[in-house]
C-alpha atoms as a PDB file:
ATOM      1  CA  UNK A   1      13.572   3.795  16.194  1.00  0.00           C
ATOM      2  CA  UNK A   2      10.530   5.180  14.156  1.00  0.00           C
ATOM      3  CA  UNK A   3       8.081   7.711  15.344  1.00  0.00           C
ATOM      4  CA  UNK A   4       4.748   7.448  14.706  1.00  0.00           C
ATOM      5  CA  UNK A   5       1.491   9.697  14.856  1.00  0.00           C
ATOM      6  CA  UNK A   6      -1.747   8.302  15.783  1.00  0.00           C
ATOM      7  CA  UNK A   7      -4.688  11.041  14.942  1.00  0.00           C
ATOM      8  CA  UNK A   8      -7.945  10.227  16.788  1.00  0.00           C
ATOM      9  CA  UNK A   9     -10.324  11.950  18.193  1.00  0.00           C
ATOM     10  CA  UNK A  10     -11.784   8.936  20.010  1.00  0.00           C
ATOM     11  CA  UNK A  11      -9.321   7.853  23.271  1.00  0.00           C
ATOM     12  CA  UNK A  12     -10.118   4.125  23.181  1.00  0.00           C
ATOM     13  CA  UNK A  13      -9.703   3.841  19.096  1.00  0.00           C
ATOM     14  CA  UNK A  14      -6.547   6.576  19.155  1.00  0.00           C
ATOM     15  CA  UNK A  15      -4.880   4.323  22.167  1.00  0.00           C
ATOM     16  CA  UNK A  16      -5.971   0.809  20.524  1.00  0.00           C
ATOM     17  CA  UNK A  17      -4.391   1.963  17.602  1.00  0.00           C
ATOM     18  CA  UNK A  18      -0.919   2.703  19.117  1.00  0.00           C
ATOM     19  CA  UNK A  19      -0.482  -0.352  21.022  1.00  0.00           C
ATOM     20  CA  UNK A  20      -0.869  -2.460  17.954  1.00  0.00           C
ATOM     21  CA  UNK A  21       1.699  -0.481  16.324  1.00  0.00           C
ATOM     22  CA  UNK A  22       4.115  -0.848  19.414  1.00  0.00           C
ATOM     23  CA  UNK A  23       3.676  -4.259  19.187  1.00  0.00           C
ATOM     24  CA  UNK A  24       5.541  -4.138  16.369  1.00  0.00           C
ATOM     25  CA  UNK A  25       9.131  -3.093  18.167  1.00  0.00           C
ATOM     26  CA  UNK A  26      11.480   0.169  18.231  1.00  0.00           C
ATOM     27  CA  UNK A  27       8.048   2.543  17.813  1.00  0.00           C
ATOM     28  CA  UNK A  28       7.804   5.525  19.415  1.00  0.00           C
ATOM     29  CA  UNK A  29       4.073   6.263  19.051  1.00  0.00           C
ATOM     30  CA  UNK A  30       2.747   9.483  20.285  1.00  0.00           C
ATOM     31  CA  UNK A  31      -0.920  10.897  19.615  1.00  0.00           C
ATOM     32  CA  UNK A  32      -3.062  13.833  18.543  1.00  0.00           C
ATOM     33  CA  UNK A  33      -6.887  14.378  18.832  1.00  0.00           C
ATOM     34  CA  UNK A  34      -7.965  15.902  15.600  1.00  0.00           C
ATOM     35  CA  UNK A  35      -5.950  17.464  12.851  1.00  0.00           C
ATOM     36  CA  UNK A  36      -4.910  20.719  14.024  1.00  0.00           C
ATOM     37  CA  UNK A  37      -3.470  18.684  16.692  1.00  0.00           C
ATOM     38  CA  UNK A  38      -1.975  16.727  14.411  1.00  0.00           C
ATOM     39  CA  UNK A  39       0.244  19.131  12.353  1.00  0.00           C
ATOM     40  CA  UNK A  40       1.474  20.793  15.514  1.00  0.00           C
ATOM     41  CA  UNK A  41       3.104  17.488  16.492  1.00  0.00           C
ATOM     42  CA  UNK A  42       4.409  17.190  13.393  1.00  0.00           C
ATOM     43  CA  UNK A  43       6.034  20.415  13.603  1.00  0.00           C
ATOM     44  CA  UNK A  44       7.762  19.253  16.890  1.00  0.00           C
ATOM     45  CA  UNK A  45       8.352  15.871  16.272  1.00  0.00           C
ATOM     46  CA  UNK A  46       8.226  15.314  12.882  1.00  0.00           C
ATOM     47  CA  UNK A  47       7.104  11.503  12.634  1.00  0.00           C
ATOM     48  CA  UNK A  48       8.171   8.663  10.477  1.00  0.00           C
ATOM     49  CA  UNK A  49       4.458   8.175   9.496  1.00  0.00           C
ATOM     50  CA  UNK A  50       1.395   9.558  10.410  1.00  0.00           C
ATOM     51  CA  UNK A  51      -2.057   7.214  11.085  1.00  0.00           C
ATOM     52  CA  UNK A  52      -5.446   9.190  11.269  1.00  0.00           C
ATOM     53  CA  UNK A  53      -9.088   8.650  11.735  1.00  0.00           C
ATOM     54  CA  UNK A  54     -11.230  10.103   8.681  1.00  0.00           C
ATOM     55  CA  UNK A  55     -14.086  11.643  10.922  1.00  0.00           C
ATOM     56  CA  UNK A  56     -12.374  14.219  13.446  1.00  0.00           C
ATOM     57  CA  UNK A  57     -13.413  17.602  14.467  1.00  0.00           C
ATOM     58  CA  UNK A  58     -11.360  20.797  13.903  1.00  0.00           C
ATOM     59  CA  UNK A  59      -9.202  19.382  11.129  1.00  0.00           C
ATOM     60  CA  UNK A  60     -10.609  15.785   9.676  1.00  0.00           C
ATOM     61  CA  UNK A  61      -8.740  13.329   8.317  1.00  0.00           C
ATOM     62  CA  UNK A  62      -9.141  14.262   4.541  1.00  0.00           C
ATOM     63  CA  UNK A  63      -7.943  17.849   4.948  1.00  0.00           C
ATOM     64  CA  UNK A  64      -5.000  16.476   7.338  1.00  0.00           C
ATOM     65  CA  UNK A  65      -3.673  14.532   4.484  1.00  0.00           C
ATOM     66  CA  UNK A  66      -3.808  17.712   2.089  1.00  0.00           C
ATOM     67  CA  UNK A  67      -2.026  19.889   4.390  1.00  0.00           C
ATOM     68  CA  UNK A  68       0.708  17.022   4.845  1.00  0.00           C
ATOM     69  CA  UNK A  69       1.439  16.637   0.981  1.00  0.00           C
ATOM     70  CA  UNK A  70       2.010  20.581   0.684  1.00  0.00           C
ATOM     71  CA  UNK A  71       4.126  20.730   4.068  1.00  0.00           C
ATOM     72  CA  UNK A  72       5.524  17.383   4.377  1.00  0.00           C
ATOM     73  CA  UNK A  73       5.320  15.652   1.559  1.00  0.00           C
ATOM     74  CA  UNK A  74       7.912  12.741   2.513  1.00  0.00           C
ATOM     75  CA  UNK A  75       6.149  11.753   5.741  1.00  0.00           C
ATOM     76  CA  UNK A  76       3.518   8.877   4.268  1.00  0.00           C
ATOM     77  CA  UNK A  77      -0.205   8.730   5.819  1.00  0.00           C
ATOM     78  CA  UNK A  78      -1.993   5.741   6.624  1.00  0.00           C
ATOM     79  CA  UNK A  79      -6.101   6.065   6.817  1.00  0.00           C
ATOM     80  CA  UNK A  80      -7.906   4.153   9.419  1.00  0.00           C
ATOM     81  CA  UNK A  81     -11.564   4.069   7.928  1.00  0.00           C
ATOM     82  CA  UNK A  82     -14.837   3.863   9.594  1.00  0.00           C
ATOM     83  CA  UNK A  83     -18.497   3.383   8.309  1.00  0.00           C
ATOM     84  CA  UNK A  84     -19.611   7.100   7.361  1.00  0.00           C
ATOM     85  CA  UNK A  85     -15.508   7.832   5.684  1.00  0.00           C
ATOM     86  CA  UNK A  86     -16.080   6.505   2.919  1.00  0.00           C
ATOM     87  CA  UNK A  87     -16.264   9.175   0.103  1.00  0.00           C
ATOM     88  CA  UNK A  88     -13.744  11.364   2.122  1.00  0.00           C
ATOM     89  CA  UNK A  89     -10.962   8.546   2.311  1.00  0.00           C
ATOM     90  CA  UNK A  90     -11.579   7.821  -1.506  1.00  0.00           C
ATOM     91  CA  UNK A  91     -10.568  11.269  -1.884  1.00  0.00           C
ATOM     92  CA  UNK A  92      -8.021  11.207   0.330  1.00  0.00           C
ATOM     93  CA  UNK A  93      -6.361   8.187  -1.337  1.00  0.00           C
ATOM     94  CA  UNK A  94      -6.715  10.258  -4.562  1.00  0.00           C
ATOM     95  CA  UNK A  95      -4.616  13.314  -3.171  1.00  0.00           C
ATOM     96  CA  UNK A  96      -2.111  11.957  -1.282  1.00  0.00           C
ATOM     97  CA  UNK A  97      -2.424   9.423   1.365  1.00  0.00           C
ATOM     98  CA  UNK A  98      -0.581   6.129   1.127  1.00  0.00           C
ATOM     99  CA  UNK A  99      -2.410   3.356   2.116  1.00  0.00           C
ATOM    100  CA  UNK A 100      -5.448   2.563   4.620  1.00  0.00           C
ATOM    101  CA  UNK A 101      -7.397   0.257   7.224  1.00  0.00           C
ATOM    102  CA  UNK A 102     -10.364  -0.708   8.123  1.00  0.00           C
ATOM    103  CA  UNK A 103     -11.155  -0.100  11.936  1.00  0.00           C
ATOM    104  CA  UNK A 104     -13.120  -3.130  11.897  1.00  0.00           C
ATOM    105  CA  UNK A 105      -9.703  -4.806  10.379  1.00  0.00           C
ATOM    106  CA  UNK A 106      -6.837  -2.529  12.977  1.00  0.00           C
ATOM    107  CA  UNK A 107      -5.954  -6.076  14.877  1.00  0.00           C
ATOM    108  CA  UNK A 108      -4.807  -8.069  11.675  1.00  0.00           C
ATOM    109  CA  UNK A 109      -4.030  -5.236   9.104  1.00  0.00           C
ATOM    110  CA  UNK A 110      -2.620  -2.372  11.427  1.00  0.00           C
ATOM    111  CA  UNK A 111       0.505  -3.514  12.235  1.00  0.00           C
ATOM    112  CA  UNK A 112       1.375  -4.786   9.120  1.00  0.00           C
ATOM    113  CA  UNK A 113       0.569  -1.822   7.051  1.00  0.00           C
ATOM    114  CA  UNK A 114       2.429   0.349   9.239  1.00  0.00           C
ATOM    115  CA  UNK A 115       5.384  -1.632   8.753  1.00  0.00           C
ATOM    116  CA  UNK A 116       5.220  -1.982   5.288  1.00  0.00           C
ATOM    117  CA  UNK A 117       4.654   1.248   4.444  1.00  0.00           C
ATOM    118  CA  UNK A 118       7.422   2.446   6.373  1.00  0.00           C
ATOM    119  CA  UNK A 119       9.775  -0.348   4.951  1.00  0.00           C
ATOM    120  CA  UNK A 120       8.989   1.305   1.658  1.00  0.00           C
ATOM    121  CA  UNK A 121       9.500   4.922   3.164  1.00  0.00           C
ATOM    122  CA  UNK A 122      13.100   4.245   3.907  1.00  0.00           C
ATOM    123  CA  UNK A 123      13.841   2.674   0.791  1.00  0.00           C
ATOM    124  CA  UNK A 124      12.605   6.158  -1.232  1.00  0.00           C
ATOM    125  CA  UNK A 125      14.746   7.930   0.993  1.00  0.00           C
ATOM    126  CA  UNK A 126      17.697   5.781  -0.096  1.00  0.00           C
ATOM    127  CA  UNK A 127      18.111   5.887  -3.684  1.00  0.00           C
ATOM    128  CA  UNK A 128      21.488   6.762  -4.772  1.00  0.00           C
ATOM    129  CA  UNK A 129      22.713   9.135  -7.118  1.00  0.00           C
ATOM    130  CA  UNK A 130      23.722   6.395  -9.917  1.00  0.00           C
ATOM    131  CA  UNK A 131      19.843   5.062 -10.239  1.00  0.00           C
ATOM    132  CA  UNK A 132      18.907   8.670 -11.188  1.00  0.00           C
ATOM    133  CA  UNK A 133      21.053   8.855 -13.973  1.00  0.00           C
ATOM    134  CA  UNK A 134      19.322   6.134 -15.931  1.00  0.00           C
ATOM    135  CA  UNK A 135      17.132   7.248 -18.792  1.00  0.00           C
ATOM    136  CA  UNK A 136      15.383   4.012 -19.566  1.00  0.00           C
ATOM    137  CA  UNK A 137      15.401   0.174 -18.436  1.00  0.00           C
ATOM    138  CA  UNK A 138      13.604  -2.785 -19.216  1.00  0.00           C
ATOM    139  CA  UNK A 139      14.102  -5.904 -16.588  1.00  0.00           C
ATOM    140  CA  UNK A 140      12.300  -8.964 -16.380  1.00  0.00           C
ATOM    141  CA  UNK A 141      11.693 -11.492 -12.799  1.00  0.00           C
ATOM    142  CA  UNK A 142      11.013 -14.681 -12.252  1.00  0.00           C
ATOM    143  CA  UNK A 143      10.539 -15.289  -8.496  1.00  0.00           C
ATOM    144  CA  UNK A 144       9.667 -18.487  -6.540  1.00  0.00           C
ATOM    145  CA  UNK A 145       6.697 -18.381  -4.016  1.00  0.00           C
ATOM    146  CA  UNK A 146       8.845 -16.707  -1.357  1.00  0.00           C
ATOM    147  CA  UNK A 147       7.027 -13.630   0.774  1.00  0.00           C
ATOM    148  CA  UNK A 148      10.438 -12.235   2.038  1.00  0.00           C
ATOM    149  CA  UNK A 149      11.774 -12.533  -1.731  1.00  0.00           C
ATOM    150  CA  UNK A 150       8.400 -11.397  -3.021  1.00  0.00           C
ATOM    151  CA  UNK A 151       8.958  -7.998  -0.701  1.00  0.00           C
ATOM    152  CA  UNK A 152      12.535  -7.250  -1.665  1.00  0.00           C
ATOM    153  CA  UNK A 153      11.267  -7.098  -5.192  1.00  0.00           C
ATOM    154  CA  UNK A 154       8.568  -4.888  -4.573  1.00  0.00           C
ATOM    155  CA  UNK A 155      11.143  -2.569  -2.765  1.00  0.00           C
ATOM    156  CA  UNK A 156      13.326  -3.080  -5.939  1.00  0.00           C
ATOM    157  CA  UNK A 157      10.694  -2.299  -8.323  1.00  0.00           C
ATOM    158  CA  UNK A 158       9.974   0.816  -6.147  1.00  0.00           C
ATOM    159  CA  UNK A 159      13.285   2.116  -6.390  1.00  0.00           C
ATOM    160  CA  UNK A 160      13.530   1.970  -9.629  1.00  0.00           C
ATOM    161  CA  UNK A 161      10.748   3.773 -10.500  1.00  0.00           C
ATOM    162  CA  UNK A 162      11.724   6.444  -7.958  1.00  0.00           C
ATOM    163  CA  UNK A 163      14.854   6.931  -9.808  1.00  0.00           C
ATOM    164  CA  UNK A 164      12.956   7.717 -12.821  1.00  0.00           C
ATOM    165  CA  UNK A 165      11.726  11.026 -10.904  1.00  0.00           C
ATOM    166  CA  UNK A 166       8.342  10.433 -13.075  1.00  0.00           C
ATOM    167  CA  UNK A 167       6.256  11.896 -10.267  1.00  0.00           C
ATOM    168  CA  UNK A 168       6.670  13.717  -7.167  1.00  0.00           C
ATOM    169  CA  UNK A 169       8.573  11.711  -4.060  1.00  0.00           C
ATOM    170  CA  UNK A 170       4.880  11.239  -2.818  1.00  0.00           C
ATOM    171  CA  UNK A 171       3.315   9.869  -5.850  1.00  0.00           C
ATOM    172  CA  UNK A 172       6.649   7.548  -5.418  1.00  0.00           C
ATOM    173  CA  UNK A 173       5.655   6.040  -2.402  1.00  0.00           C
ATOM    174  CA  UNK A 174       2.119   5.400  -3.282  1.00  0.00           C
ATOM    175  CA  UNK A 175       3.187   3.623  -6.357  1.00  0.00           C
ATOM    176  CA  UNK A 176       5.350   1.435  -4.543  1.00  0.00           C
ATOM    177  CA  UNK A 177       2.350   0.124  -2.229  1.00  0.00           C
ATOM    178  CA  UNK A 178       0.485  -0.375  -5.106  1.00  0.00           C
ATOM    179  CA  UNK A 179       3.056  -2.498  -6.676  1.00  0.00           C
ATOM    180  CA  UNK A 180       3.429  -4.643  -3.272  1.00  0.00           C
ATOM    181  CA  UNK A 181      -0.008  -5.005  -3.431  1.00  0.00           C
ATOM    182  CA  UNK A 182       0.092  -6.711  -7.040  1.00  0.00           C
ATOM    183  CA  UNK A 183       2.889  -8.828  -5.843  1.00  0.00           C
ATOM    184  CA  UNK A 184       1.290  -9.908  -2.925  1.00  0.00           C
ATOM    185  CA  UNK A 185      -2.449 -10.661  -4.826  1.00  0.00           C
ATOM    186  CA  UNK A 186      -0.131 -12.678  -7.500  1.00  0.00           C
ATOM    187  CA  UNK A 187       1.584 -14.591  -4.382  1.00  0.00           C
ATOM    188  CA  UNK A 188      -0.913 -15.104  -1.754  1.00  0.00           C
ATOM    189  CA  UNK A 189      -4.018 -15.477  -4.059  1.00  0.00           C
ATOM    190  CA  UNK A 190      -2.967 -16.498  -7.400  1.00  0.00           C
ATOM    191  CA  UNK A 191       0.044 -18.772  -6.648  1.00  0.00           C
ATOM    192  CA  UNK A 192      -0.836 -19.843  -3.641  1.00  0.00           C
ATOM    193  CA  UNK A 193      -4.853 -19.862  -4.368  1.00  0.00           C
ATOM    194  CA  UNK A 194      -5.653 -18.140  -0.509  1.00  0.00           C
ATOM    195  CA  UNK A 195      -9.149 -16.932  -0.604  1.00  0.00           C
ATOM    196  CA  UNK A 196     -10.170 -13.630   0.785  1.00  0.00           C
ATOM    197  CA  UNK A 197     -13.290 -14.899   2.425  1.00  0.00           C
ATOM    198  CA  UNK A 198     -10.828 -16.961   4.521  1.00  0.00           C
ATOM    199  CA  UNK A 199      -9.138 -14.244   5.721  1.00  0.00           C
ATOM    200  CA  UNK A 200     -11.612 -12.385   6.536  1.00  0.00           C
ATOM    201  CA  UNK A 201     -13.104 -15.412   8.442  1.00  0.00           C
ATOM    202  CA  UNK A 202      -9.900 -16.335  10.362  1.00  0.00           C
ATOM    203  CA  UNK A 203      -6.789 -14.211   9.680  1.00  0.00           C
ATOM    204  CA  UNK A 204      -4.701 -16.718  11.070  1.00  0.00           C
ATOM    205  CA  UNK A 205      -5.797 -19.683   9.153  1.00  0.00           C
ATOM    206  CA  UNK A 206      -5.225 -17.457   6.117  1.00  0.00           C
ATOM    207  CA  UNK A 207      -1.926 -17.186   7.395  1.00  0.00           C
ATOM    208  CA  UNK A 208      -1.197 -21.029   8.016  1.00  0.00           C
ATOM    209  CA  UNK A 209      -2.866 -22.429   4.597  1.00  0.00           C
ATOM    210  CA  UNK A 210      -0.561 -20.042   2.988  1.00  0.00           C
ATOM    211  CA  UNK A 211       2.848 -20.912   4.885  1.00  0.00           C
ATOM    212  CA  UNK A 212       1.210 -24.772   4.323  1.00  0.00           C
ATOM    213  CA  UNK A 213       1.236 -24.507   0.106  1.00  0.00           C
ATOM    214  CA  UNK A 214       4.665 -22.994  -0.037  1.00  0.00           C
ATOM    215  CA  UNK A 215       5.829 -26.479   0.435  1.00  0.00           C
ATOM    216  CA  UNK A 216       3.302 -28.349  -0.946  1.00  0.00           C
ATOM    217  CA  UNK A 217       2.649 -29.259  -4.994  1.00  0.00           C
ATOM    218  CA  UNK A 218       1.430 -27.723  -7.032  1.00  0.00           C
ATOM    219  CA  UNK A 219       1.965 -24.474  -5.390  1.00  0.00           C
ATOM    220  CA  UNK A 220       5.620 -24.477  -4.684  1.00  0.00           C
ATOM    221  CA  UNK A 221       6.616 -25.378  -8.390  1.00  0.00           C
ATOM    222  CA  UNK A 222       4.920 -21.857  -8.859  1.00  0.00           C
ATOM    223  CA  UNK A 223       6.658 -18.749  -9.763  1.00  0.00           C
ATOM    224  CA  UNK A 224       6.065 -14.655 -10.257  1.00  0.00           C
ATOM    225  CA  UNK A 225       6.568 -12.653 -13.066  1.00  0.00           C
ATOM    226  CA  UNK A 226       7.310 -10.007 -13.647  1.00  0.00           C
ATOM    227  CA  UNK A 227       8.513  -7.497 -16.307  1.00  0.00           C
ATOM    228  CA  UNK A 228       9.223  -3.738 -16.087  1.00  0.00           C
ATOM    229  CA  UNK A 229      10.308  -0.934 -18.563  1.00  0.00           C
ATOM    230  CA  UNK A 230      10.672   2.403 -17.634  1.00  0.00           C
ATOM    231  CA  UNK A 231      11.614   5.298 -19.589  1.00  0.00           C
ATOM    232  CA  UNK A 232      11.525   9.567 -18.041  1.00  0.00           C
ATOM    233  CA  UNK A 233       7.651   9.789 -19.161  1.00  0.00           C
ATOM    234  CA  UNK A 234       5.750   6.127 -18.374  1.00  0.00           C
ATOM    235  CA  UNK A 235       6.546   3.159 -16.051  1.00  0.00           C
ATOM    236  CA  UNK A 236       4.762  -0.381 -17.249  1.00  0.00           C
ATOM    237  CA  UNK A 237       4.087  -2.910 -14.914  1.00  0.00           C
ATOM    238  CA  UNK A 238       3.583  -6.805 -16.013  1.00  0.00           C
ATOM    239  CA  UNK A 239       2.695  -9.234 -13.114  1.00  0.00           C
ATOM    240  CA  UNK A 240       1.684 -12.689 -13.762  1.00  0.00           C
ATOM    241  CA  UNK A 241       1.503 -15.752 -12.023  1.00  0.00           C
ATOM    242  CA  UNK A 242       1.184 -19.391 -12.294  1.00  0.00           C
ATOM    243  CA  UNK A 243      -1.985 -20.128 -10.438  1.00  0.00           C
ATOM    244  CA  UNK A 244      -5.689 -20.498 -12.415  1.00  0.00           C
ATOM    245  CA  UNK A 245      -6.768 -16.941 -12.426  1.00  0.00           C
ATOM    246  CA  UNK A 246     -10.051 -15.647 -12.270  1.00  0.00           C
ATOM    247  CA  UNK A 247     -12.849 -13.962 -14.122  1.00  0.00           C
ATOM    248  CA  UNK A 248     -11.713  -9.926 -14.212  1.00  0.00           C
ATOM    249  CA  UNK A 249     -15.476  -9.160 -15.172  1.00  0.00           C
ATOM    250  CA  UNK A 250     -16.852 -10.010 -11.882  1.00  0.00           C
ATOM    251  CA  UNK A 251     -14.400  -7.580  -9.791  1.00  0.00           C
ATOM    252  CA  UNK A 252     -16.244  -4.773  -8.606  1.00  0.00           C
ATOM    253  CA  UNK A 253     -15.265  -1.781  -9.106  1.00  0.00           C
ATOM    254  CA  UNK A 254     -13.122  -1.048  -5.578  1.00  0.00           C
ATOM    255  CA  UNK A 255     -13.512   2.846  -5.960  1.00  0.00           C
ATOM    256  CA  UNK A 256     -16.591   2.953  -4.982  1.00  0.00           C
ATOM    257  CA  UNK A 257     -17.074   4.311  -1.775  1.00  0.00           C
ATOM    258  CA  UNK A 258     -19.256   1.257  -0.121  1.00  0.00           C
ATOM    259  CA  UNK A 259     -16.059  -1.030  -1.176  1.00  0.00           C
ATOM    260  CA  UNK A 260     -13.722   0.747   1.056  1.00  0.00           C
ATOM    261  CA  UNK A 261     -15.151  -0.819   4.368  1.00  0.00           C
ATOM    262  CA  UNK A 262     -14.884  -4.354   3.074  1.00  0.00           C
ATOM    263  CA  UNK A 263     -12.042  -6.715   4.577  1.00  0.00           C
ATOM    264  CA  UNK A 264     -10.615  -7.648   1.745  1.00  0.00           C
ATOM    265  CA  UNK A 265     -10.171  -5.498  -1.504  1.00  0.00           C
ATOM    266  CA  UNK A 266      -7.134  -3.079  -0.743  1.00  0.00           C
ATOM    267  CA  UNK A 267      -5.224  -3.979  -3.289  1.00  0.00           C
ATOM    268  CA  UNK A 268      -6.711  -3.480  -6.104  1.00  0.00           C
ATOM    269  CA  UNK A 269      -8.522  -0.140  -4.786  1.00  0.00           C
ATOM    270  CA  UNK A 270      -4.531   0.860  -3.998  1.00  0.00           C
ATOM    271  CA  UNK A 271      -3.800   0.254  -8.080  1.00  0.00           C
ATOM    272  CA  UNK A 272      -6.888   1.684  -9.098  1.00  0.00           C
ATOM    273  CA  UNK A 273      -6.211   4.844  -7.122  1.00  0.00           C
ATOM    274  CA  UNK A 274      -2.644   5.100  -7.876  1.00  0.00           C
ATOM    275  CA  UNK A 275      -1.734   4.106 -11.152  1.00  0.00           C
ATOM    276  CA  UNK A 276      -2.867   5.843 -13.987  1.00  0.00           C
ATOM    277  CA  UNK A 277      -3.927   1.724 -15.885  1.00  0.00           C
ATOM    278  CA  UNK A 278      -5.042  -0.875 -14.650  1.00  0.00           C
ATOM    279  CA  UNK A 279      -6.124  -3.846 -17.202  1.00  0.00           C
ATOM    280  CA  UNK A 280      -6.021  -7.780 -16.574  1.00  0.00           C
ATOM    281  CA  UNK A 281      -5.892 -10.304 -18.876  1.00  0.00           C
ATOM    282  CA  UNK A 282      -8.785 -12.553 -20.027  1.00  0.00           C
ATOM    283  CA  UNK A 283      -7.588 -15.289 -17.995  1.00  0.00           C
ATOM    284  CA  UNK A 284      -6.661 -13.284 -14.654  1.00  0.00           C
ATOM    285  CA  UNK A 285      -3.568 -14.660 -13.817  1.00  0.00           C
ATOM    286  CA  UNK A 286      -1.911 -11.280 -15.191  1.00  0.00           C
ATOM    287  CA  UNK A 287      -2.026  -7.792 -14.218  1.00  0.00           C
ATOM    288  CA  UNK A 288      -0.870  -4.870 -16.843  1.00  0.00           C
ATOM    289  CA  UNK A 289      -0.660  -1.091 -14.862  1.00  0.00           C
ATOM    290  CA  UNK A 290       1.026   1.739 -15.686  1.00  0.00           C
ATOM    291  CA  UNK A 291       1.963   5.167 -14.169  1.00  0.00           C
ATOM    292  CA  UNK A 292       3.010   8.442 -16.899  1.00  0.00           C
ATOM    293  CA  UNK A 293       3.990  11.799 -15.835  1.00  0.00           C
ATOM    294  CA  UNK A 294       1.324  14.224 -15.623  1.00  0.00           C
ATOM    295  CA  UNK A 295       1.388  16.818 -18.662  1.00  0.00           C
ATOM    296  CA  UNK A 296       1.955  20.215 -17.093  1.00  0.00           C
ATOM    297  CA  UNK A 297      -0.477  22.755 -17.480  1.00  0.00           C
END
């Protein structure tokens, strides 16, 4: 079973948010109002993952976060955002925090967020003794237009960047979202050509059109790929697909604070946050990041 911390100072949002995450199965939620609150029942309960509100009294959401990654730096935190956090959950993204939500997005996003990022907690904590002992790989994927097989390689790409022990076990995490965010763009909206605006029109119908093309041509002759080479300094990233790409000079830039509230966009904010380059190709069916170890002072 995996505990989980809801932060809220708001009764109907911090209970809203913990019955979509039971609805997910084996969850023990329990709650805090702000973020004093917050660290006490981490202290006595110590959660699997934490989800706050930005705006709190006491203790907000951004400062939460900070005192987490100096505490408890395995337990990942999940941002739900409001109109008004904007500029505070950049910042929080930039200092720690794993991923984040929209409130005007918790019913279709929460859930699945929660899970994911806790998939990808469990994997960090499971790295074995041989993957540290590697001092540099290169490995390339090719992967059929397969969600389930799409997610075990994001978990596979995650661990072996972990066992690189480029950046601290937080940093880890993050990177692994952001990779599983790459994956996912390259899957859902490059193979698969599933617009945003339809999701954020009807989450569902996103949903069907993309379980639809997975066995329909030309989108099921489609494949990922993917190549990685890691060494004890720098981790590079190559993730193309086979569907007709877009223009990268019309993507806005998702660090912005306005961005943040948008439906749509988390992935590449995520990357942009996280990695240390980002840079697509002129076509836009292929994404180049990278994430080096920080020089120390």
């Amino acid at each position: 079973m995996s505990r989980v911390l809801v932060v809220d100072d708001s009764p109907v949002d911090r209970r809203l948010a913990g019955r979509l995450i039971e609805k997910l199965g084996d969850m023990e939620v329990f709650y805090a109002v702000d973020g004093i609150a917050a660290i006490e029942q981490v202290e006595a309960h110590l959660p699997d993952i934490v989800v706050t509100d930005m705006q709190m009294p006491n203790l907000d959401g951004f400062g939460l976060v900070e005192a987490l990654k100096t505490q408890y730096p395995l337990i990942p935190v999940i941002l739900m955002t409001a109109a008004g956090s904007e500029v505070v959950a950049v910042k929080a993204l930039q200092v720690g925090a794993a991923s984040y939500v929209p409130k005007t997005a918790l019913a279709d996003d929460l859930a699945d967020v929660t899970e994911r990022v806790l998939i990808m907690s469990r994997a960090q904590r499971s790295q074995t003794r041989l993957q540290n002992r590697v001092p540099r790989s290169t490995t390339e994927y090719e992967v059929e237009n397969d969600r389930e097989l799409v997610l075990s390689l994001s978990s596979q790409l995650q661990q072996q960047f972990n066992a690189m022990k480029i950046c601290s076990d937080t940093d880890g995490l993050r990177i692994g979202i952001a990779l599983e965010e790459a994956l996912l763009n390259a899957f859902y909206h490059g193979n698969l050509e599933c617009s945003s605006k339809l999701r954020d029109d009807n989450c569902q119908a996103y949903a069907d059109l993309a379980t639809q093309r997975c066995g329909e041509s030309p989108y099921k002759e489609r494949r990922i790929y993917v190549t990685v080479s890691l060494t004890r300094d720098e981790a590079r990233w190559t993730i193309r697909d086979d569907g007709p790409g877009f223009d990268p000079s019309k993507l806005p830039d998702p660090t912005e604070p306005e961005y943040l509230e948008r439906p749509h966009g988390r992935g590449l904010m995520l990357m942009r946050t996280f990695m240390s380059e980002v840079a697509y190709n002129e076509k836009g069916n292929e994404v180049r990041m990278a994430k080096r170890r920080k020089s120390e002072a």
